[in-house]
C-alpha atoms as a PDB file:
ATOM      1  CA  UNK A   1      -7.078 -34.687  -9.316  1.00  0.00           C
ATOM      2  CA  UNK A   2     -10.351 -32.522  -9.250  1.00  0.00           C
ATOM      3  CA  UNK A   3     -11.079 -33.507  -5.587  1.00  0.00           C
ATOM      4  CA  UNK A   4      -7.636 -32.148  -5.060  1.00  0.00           C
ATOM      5  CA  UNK A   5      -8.578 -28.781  -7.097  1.00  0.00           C
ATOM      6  CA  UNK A   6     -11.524 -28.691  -4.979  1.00  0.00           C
ATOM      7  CA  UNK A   7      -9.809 -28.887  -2.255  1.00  0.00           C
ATOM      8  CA  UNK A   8      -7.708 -26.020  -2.669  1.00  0.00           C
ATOM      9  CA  UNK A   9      -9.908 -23.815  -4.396  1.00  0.00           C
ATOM     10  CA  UNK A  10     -12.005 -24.090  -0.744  1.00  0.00           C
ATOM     11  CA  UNK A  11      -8.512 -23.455   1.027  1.00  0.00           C
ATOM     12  CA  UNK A  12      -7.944 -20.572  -0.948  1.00  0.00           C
ATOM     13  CA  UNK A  13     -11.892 -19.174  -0.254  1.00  0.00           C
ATOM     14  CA  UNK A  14     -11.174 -20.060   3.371  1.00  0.00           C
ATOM     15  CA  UNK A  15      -7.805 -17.514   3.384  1.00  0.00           C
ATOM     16  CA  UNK A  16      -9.779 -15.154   1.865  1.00  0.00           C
ATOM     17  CA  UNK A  17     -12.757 -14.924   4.021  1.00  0.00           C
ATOM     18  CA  UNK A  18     -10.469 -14.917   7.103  1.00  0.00           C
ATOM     19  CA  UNK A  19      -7.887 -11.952   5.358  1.00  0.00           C
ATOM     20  CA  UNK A  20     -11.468 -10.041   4.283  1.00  0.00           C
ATOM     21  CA  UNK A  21     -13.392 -10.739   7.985  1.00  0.00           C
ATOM     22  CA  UNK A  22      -9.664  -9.087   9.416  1.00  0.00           C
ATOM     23  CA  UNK A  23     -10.138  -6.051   7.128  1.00  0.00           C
ATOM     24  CA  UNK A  24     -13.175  -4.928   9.155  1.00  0.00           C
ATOM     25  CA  UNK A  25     -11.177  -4.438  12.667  1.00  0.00           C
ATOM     26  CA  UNK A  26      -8.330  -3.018  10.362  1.00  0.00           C
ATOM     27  CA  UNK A  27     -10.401  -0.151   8.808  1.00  0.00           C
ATOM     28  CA  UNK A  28     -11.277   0.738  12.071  1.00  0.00           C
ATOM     29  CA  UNK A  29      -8.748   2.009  13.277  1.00  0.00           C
ATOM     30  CA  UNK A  30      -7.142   3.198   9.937  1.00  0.00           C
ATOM     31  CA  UNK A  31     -10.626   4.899   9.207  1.00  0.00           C
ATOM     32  CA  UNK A  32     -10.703   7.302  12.235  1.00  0.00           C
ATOM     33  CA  UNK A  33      -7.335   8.937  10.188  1.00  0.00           C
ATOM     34  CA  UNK A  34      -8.158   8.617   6.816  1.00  0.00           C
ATOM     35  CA  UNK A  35     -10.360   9.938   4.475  1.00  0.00           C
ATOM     36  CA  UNK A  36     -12.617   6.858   2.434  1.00  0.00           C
ATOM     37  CA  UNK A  37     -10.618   7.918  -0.645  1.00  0.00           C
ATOM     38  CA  UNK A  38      -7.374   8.605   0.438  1.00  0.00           C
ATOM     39  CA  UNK A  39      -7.434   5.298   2.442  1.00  0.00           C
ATOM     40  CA  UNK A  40      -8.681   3.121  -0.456  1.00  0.00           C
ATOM     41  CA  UNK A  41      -5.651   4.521  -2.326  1.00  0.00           C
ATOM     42  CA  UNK A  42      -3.178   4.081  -0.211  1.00  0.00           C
ATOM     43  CA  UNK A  43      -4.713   0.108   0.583  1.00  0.00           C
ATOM     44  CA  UNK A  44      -4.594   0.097  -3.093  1.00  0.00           C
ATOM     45  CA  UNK A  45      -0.984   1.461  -3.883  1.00  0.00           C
ATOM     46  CA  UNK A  46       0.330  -1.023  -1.494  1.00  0.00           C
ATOM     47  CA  UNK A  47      -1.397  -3.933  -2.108  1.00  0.00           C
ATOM     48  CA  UNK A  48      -0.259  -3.154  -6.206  1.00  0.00           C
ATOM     49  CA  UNK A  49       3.291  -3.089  -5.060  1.00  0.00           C
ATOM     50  CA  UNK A  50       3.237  -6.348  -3.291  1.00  0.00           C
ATOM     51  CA  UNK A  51       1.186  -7.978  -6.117  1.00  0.00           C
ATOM     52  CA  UNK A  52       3.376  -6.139  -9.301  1.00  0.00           C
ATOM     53  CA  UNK A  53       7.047  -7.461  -7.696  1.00  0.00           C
ATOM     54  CA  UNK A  54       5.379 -10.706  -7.067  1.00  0.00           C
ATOM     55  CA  UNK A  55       4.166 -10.680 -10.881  1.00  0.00           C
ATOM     56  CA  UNK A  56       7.996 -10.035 -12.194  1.00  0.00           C
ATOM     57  CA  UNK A  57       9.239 -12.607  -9.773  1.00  0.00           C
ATOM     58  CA  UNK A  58       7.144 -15.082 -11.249  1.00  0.00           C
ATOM     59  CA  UNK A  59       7.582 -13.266 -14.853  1.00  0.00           C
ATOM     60  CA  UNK A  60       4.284 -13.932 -15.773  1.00  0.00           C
ATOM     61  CA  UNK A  61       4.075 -10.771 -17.902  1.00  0.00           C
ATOM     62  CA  UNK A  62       0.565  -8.464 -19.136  1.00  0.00           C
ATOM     63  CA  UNK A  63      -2.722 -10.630 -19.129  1.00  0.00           C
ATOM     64  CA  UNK A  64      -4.297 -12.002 -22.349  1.00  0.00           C
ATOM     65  CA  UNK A  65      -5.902  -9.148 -24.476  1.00  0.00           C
ATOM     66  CA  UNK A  66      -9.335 -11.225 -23.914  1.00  0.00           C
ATOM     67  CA  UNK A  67      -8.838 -10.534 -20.234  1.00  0.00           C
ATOM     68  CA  UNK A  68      -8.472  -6.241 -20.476  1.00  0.00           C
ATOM     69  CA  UNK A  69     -12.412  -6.164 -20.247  1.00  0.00           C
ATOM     70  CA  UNK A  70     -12.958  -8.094 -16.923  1.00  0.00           C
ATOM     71  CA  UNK A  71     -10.331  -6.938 -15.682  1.00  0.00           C
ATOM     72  CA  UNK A  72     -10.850  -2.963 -16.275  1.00  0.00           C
ATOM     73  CA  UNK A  73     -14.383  -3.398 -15.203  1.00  0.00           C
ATOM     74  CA  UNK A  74     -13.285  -4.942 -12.008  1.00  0.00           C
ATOM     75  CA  UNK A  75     -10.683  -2.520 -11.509  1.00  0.00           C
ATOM     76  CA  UNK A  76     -13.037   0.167 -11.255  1.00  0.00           C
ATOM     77  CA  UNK A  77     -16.556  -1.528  -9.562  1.00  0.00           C
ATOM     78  CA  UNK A  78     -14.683  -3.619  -6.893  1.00  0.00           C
ATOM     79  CA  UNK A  79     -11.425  -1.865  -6.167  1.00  0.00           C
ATOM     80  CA  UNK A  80     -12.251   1.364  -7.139  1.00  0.00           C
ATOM     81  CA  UNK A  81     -16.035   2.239  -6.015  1.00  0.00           C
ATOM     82  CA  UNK A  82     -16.638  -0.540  -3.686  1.00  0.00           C
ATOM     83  CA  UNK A  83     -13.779   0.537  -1.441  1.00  0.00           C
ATOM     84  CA  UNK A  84     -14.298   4.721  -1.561  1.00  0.00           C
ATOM     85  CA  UNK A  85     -18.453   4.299  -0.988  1.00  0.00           C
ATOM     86  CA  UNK A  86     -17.634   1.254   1.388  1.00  0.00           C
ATOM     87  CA  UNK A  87     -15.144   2.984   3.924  1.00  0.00           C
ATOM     88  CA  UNK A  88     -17.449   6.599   3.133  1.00  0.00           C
ATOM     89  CA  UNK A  89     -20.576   4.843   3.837  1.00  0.00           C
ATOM     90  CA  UNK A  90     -18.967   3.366   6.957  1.00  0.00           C
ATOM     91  CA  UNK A  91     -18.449   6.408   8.122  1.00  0.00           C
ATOM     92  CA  UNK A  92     -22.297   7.707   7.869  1.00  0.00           C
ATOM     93  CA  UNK A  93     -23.739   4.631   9.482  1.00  0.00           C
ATOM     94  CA  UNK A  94     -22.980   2.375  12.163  1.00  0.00           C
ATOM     95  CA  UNK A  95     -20.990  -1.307  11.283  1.00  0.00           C
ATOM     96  CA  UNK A  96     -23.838  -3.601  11.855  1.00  0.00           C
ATOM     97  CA  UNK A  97     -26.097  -1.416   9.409  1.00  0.00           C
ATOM     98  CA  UNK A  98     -23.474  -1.548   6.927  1.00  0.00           C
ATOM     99  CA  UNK A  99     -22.546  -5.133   7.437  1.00  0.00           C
ATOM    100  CA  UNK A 100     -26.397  -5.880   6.960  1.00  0.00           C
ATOM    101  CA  UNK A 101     -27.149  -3.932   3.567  1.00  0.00           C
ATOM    102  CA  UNK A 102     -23.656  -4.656   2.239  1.00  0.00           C
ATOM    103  CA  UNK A 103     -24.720  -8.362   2.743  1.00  0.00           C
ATOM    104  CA  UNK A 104     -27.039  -8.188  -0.753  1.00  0.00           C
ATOM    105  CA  UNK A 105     -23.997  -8.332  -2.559  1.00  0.00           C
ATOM    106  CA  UNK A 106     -23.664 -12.405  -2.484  1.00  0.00           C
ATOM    107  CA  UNK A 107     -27.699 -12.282  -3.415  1.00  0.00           C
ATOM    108  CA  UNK A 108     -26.791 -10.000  -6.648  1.00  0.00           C
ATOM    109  CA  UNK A 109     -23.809 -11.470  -7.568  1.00  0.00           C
ATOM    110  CA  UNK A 110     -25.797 -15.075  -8.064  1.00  0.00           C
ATOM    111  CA  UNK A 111     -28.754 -13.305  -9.662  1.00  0.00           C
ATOM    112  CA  UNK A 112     -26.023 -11.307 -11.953  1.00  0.00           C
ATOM    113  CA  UNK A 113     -24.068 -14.932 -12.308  1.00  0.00           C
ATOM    114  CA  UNK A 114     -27.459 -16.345 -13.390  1.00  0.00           C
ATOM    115  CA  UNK A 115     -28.056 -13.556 -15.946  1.00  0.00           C
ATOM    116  CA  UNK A 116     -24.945 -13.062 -17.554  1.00  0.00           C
ATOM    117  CA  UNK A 117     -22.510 -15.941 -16.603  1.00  0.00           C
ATOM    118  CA  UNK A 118     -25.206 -18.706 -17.629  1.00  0.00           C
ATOM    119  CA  UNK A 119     -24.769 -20.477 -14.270  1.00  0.00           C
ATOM    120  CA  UNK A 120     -27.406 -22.096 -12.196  1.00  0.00           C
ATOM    121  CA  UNK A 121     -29.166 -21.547  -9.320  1.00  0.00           C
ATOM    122  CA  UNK A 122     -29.549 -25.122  -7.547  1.00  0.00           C
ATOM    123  CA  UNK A 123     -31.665 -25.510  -4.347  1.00  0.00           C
ATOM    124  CA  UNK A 124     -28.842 -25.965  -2.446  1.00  0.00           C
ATOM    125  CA  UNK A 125     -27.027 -22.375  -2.697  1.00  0.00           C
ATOM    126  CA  UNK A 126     -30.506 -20.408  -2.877  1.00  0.00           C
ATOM    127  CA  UNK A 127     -31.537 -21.996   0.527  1.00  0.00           C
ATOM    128  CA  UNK A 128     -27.653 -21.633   1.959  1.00  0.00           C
ATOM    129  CA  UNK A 129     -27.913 -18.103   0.893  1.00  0.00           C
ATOM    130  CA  UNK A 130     -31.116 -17.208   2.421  1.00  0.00           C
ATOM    131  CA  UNK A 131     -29.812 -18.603   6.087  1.00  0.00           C
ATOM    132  CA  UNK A 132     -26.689 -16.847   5.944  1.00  0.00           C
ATOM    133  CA  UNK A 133     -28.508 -13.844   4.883  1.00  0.00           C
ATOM    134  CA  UNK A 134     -30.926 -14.674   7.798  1.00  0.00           C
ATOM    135  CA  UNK A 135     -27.535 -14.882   9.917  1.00  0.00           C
ATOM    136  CA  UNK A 136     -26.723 -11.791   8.514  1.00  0.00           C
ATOM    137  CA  UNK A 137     -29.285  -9.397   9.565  1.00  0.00           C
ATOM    138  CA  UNK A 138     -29.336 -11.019  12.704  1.00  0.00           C
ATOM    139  CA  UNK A 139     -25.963  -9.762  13.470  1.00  0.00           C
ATOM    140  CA  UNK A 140     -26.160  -6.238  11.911  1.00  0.00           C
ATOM    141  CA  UNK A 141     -29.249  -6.151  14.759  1.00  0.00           C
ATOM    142  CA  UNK A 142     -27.319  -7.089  17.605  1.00  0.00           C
ATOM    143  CA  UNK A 143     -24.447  -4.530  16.392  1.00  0.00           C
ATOM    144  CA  UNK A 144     -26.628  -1.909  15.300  1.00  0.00           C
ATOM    145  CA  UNK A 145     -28.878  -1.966  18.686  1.00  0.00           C
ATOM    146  CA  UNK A 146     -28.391   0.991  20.786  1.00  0.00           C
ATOM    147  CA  UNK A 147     -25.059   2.554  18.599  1.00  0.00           C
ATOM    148  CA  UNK A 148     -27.115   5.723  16.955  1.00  0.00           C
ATOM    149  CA  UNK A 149     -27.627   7.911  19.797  1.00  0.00           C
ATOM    150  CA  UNK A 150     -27.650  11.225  18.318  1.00  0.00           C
ATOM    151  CA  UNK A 151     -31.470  10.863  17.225  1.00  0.00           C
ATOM    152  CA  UNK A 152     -32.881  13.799  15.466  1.00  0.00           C
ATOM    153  CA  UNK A 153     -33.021  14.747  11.551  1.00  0.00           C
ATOM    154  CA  UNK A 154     -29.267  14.924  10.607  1.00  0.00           C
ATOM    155  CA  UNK A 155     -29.126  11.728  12.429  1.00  0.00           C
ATOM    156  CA  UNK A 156     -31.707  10.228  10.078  1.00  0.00           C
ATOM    157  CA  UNK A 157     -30.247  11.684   6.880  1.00  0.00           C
ATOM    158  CA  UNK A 158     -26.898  10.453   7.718  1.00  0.00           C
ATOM    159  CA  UNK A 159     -28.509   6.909   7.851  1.00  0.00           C
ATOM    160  CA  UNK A 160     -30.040   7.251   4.548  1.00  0.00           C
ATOM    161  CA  UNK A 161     -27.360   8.373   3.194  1.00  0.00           C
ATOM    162  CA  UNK A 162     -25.344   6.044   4.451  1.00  0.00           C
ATOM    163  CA  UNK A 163     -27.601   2.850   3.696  1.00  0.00           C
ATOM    164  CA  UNK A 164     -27.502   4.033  -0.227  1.00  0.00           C
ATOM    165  CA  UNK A 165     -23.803   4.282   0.065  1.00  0.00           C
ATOM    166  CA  UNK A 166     -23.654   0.579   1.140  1.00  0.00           C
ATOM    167  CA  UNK A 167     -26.170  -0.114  -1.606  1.00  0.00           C
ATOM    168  CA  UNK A 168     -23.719   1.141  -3.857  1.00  0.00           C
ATOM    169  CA  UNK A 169     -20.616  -0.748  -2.544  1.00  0.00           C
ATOM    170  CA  UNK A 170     -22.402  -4.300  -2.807  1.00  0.00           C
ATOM    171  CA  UNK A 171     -23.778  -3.651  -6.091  1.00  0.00           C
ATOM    172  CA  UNK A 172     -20.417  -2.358  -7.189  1.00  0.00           C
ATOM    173  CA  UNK A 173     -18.857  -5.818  -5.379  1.00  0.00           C
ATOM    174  CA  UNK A 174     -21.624  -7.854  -7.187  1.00  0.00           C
ATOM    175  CA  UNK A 175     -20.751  -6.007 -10.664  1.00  0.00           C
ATOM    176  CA  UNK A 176     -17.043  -6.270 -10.270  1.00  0.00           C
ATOM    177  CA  UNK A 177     -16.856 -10.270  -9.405  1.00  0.00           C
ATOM    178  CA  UNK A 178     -19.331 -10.893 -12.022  1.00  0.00           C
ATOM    179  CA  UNK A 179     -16.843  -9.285 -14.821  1.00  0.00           C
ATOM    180  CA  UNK A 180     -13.680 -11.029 -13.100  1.00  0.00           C
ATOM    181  CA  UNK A 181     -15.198 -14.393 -13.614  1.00  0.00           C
ATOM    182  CA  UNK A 182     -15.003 -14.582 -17.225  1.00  0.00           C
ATOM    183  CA  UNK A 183     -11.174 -12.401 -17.605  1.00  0.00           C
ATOM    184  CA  UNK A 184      -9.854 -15.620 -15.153  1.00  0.00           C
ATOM    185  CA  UNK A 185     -10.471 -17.919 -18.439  1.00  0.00           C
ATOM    186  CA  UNK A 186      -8.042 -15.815 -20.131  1.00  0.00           C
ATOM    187  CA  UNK A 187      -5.283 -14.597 -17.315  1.00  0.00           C
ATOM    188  CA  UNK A 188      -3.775 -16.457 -14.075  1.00  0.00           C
ATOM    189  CA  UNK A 189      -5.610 -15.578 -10.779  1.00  0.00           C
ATOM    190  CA  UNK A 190      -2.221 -13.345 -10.071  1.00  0.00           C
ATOM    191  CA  UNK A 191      -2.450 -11.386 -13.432  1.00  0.00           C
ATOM    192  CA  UNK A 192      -6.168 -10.302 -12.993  1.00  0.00           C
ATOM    193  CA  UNK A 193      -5.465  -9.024  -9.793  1.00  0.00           C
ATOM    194  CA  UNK A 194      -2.365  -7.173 -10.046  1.00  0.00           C
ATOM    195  CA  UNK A 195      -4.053  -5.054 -13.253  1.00  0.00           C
ATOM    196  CA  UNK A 196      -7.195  -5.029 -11.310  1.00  0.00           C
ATOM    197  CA  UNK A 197      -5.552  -3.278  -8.532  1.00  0.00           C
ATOM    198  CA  UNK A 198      -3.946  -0.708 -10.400  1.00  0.00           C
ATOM    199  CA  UNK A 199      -6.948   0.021 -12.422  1.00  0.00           C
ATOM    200  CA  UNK A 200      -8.763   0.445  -8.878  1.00  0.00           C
ATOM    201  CA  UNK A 201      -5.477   2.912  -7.926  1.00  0.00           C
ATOM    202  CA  UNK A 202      -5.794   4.605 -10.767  1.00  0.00           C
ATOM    203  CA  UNK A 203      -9.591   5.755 -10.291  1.00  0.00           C
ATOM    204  CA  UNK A 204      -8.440   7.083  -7.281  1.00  0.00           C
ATOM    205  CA  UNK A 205      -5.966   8.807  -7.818  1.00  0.00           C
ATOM    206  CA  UNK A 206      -7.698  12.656  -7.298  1.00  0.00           C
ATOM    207  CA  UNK A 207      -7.243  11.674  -3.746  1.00  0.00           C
ATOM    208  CA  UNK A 208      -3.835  11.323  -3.561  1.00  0.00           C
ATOM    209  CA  UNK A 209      -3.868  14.724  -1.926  1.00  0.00           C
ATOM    210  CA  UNK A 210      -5.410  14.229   0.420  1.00  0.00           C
ATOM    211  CA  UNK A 211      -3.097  11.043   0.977  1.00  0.00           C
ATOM    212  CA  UNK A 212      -0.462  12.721   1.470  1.00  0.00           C
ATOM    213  CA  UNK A 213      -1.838  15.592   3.498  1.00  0.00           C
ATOM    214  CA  UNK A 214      -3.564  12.620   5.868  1.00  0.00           C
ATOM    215  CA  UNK A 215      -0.052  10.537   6.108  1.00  0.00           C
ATOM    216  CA  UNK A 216       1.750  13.269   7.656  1.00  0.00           C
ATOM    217  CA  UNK A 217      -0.429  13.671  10.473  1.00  0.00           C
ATOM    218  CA  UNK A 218      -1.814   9.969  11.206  1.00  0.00           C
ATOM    219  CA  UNK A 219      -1.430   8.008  13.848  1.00  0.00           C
ATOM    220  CA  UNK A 220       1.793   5.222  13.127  1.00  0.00           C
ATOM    221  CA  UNK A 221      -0.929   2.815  14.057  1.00  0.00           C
ATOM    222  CA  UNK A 222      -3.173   4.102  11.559  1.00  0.00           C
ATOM    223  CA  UNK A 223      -0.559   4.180   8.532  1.00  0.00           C
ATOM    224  CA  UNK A 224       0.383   0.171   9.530  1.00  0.00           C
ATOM    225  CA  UNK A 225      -3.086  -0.634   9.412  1.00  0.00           C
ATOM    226  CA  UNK A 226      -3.439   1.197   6.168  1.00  0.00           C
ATOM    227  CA  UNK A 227      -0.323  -0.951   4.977  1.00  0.00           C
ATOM    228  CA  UNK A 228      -2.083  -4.646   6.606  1.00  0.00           C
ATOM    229  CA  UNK A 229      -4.668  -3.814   4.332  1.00  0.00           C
ATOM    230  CA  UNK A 230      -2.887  -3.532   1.204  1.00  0.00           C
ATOM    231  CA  UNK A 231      -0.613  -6.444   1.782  1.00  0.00           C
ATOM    232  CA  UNK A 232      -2.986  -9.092   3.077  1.00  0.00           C
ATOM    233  CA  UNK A 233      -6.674  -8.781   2.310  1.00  0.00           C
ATOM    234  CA  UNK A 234      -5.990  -6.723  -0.595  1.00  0.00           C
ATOM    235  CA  UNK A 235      -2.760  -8.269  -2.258  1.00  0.00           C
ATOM    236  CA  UNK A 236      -3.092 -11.805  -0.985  1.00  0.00           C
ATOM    237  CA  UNK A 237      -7.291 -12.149  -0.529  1.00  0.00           C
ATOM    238  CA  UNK A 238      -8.054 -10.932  -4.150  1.00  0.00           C
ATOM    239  CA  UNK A 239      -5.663 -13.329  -5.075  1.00  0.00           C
ATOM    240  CA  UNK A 240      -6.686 -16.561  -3.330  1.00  0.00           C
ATOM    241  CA  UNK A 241     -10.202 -15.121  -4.242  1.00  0.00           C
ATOM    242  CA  UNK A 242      -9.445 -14.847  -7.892  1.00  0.00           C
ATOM    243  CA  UNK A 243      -7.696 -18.570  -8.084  1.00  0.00           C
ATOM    244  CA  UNK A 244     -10.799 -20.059  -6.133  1.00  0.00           C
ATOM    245  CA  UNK A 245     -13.220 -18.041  -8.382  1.00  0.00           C
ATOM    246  CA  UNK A 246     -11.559 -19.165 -11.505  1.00  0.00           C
ATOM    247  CA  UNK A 247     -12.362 -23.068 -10.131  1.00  0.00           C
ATOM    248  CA  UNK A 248     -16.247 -22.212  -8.811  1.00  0.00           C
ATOM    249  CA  UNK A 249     -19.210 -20.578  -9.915  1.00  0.00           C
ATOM    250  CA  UNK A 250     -19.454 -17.085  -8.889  1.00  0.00           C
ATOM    251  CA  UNK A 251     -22.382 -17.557  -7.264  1.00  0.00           C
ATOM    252  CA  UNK A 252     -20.967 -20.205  -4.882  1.00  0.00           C
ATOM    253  CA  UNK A 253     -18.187 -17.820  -3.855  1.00  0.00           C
ATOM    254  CA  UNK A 254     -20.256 -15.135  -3.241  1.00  0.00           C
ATOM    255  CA  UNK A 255     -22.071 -17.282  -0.815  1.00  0.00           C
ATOM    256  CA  UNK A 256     -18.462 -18.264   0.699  1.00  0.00           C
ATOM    257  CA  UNK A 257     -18.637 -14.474   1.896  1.00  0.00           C
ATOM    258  CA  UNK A 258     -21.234 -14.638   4.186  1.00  0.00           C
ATOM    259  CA  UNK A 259     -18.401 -15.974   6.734  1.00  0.00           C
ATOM    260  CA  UNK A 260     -17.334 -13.236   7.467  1.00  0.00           C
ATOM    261  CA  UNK A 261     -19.719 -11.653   9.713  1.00  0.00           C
ATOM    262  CA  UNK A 262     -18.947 -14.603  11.801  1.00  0.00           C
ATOM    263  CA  UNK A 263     -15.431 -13.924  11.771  1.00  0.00           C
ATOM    264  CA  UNK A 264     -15.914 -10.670  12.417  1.00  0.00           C
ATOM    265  CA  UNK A 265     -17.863 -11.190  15.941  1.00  0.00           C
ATOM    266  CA  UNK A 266     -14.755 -13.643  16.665  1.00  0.00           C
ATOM    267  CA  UNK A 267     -11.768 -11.076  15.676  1.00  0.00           C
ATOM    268  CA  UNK A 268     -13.719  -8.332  17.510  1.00  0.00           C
ATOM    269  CA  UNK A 269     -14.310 -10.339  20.358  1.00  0.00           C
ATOM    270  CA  UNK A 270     -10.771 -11.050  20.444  1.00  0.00           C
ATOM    271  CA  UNK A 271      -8.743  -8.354  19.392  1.00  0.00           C
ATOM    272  CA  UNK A 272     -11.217  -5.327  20.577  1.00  0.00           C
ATOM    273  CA  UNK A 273     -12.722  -7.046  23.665  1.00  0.00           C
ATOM    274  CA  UNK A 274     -16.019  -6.577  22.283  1.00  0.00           C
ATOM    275  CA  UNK A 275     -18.015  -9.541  24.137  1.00  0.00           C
ATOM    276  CA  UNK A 276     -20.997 -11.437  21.256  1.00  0.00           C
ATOM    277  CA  UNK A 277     -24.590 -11.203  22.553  1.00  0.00           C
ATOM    278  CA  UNK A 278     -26.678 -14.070  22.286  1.00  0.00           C
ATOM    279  CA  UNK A 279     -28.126 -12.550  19.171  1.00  0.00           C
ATOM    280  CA  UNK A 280     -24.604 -12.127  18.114  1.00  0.00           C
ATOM    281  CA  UNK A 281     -23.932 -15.504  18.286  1.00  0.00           C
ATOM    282  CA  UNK A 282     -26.718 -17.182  16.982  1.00  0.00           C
ATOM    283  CA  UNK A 283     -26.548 -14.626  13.745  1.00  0.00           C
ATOM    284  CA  UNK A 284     -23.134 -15.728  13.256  1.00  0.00           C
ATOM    285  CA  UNK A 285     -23.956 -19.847  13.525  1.00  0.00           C
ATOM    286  CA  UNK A 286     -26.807 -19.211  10.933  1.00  0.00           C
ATOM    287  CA  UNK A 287     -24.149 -17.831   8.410  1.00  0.00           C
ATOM    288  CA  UNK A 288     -21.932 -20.780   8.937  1.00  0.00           C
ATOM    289  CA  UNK A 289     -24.372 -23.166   8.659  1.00  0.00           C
ATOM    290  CA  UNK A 290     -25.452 -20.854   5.276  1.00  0.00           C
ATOM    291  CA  UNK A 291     -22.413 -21.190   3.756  1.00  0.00           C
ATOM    292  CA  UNK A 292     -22.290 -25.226   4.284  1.00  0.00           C
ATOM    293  CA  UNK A 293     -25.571 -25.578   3.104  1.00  0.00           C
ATOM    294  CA  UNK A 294     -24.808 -23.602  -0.667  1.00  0.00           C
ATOM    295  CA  UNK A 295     -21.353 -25.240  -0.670  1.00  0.00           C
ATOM    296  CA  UNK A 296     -22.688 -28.602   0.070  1.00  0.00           C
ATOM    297  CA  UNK A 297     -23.579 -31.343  -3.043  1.00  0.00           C
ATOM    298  CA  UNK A 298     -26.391 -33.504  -3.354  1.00  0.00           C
ATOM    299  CA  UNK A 299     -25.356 -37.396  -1.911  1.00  0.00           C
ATOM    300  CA  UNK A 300     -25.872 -38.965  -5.684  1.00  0.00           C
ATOM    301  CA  UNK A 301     -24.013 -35.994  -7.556  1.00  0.00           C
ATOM    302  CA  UNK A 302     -20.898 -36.171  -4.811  1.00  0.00           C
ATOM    303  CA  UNK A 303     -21.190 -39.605  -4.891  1.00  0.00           C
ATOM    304  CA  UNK A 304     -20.877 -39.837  -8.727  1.00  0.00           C
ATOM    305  CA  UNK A 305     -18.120 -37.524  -8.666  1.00  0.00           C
ATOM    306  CA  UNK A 306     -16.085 -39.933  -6.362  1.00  0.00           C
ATOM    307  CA  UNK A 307     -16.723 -42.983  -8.624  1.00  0.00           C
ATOM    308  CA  UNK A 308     -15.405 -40.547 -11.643  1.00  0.00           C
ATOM    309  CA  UNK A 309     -12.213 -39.916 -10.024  1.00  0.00           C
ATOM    310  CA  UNK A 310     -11.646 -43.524  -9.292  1.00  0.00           C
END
């Protein structure tokens, strides 16, 4: 029964990484029509109307009052200020930069786990995280290498600024799965992110404005990918995230991210014809083998397990 749980829980991490890595060509193209606000709340508002019919369907009602403090805290760090300063600071600094800074975010979300979750850091997931990392930077080079060509001192303050801005997102990310963690103890993985989503629409609602002013002059294109990314890596990721996270540690699943900048090479390769460098590749291998390495178990503590469930 628990290898089964296990099982699923990594099923569930898998969907999300490949819903989250899917995001990235998604904002893309949604980003060039949108404002960072007004296209975090219009990812929001539809990914809270997919999740909030699928909650009465299942009639699973409010969450726990135990689970109202995660949860708000969530609601505003991860789907409130990590999506506004993510798609903002996207926007000041090229994707590899941003794919490289936002890439602390597994680091602090273990040291954060450590600190106020009680969990541990084993060998295992602290030298997992530093090759993905290592995988990591690797590709942010190889995307970042030759893509600023304006030069010059607005050039330079646009990087800082947006470098800080990415700072802000993965601490924000780090903070926000760090208070889901314990709210999951109280409400279903559905529950915590339906009212984590609205509290994230919510927040941002002072740019609905602009939402509206933006909508009625974007590209169709644009508007559907808006809608992708409400449905699937908002709606459906945060959920298979939340059900996996309420089965791990959260330092484990933050490691589980550091797929996605190998996904992301593969989707852009695919879907935008951008052709991986050698760099490229080998940056994306190291975060594979990263993530296999912190998700892996020691022989005589997998092998104990085993005996257990037998």
């Amino acid at each position: 029964m628990q290898n089964r749980t296990s099982r699923l829980a990594l099923a569930a991490a898998g969907v999300t990484v490949v819903l989250w890595a899917s995001a990235f060509v998604s904002i893309r193209s949604a980003g060039a029509a949108y404002s960072p606000g007004a296209l975090a709340l219009g990812r929001l508002l539809a990914g809270a109307l997919v999740l909030g019919c699928v909650l009465l369907i299942r009639r699973e009602g409010l969450p726990p009052r135990a689970a109202w403090r995660g949860i708000l805290i969530s609601g505003l760090l991860w789907f409130g200020v990590y999506m506004v300063v993510l798609n903002w600071g996207e926007q000041e600094v090229d994707a590899g930069t941003a794919a490289m800074v936002v890439n602390i975010g597994p680091i602090l979300i273990a040291l954060l786990g450590a600190r106020f979750l009680k969990e541990s850091l084993p060998p295992r997931l602290v030298a997992g995280m530093a090759v993905s990392f290592a995988g990591a930077v690797a590709v942010g080079l190889s995307m970042s290498g030759g893509s600023e060509g304006s030069g010059g001192s607005s050039g330079a303050h646009a990087s800082v600024l947006g470098v800080a801005l990415c700072v802000v997102a993965a601490a924000a990310y780090a903070g926000g799965v760090v208070a889901q963690k314990p709210a999951l103890a109280h409400g279903s993985a559905l529950q915590v992110t339906t009212f984590g989503c609205l509290v994230g629409a919510v927040a941002c609602l002072p740019f609905a404005g602009q939402l509206v002013e933006e909508a009625g002059r974007a590209p169709l294109s644009a508007t559907l990918n808006m809608l992708y990314l409400g449905v699937f890596p908002t709606a459906l990721a945060f959920t298979t995230w939340a059900y996996a996270l309420a089965r791990t540690t959260a330092g484990r699943m933050g490691a589980t991210t550091y797929a996605v900048p190998a996904l992301v090479v593969l989707l852009a390769w695919l879907f935008l014809g951008e052709l991986p460098g050698p760099l490229t590749l080998a940056g994306g291998a190291l975060c594979l083998a990263g993530v296999a390495v912190s998700r892996s178990r020691p022989r005589t503590v997998a092998a104990a397990g085993t005996a257990e469930s037998t």
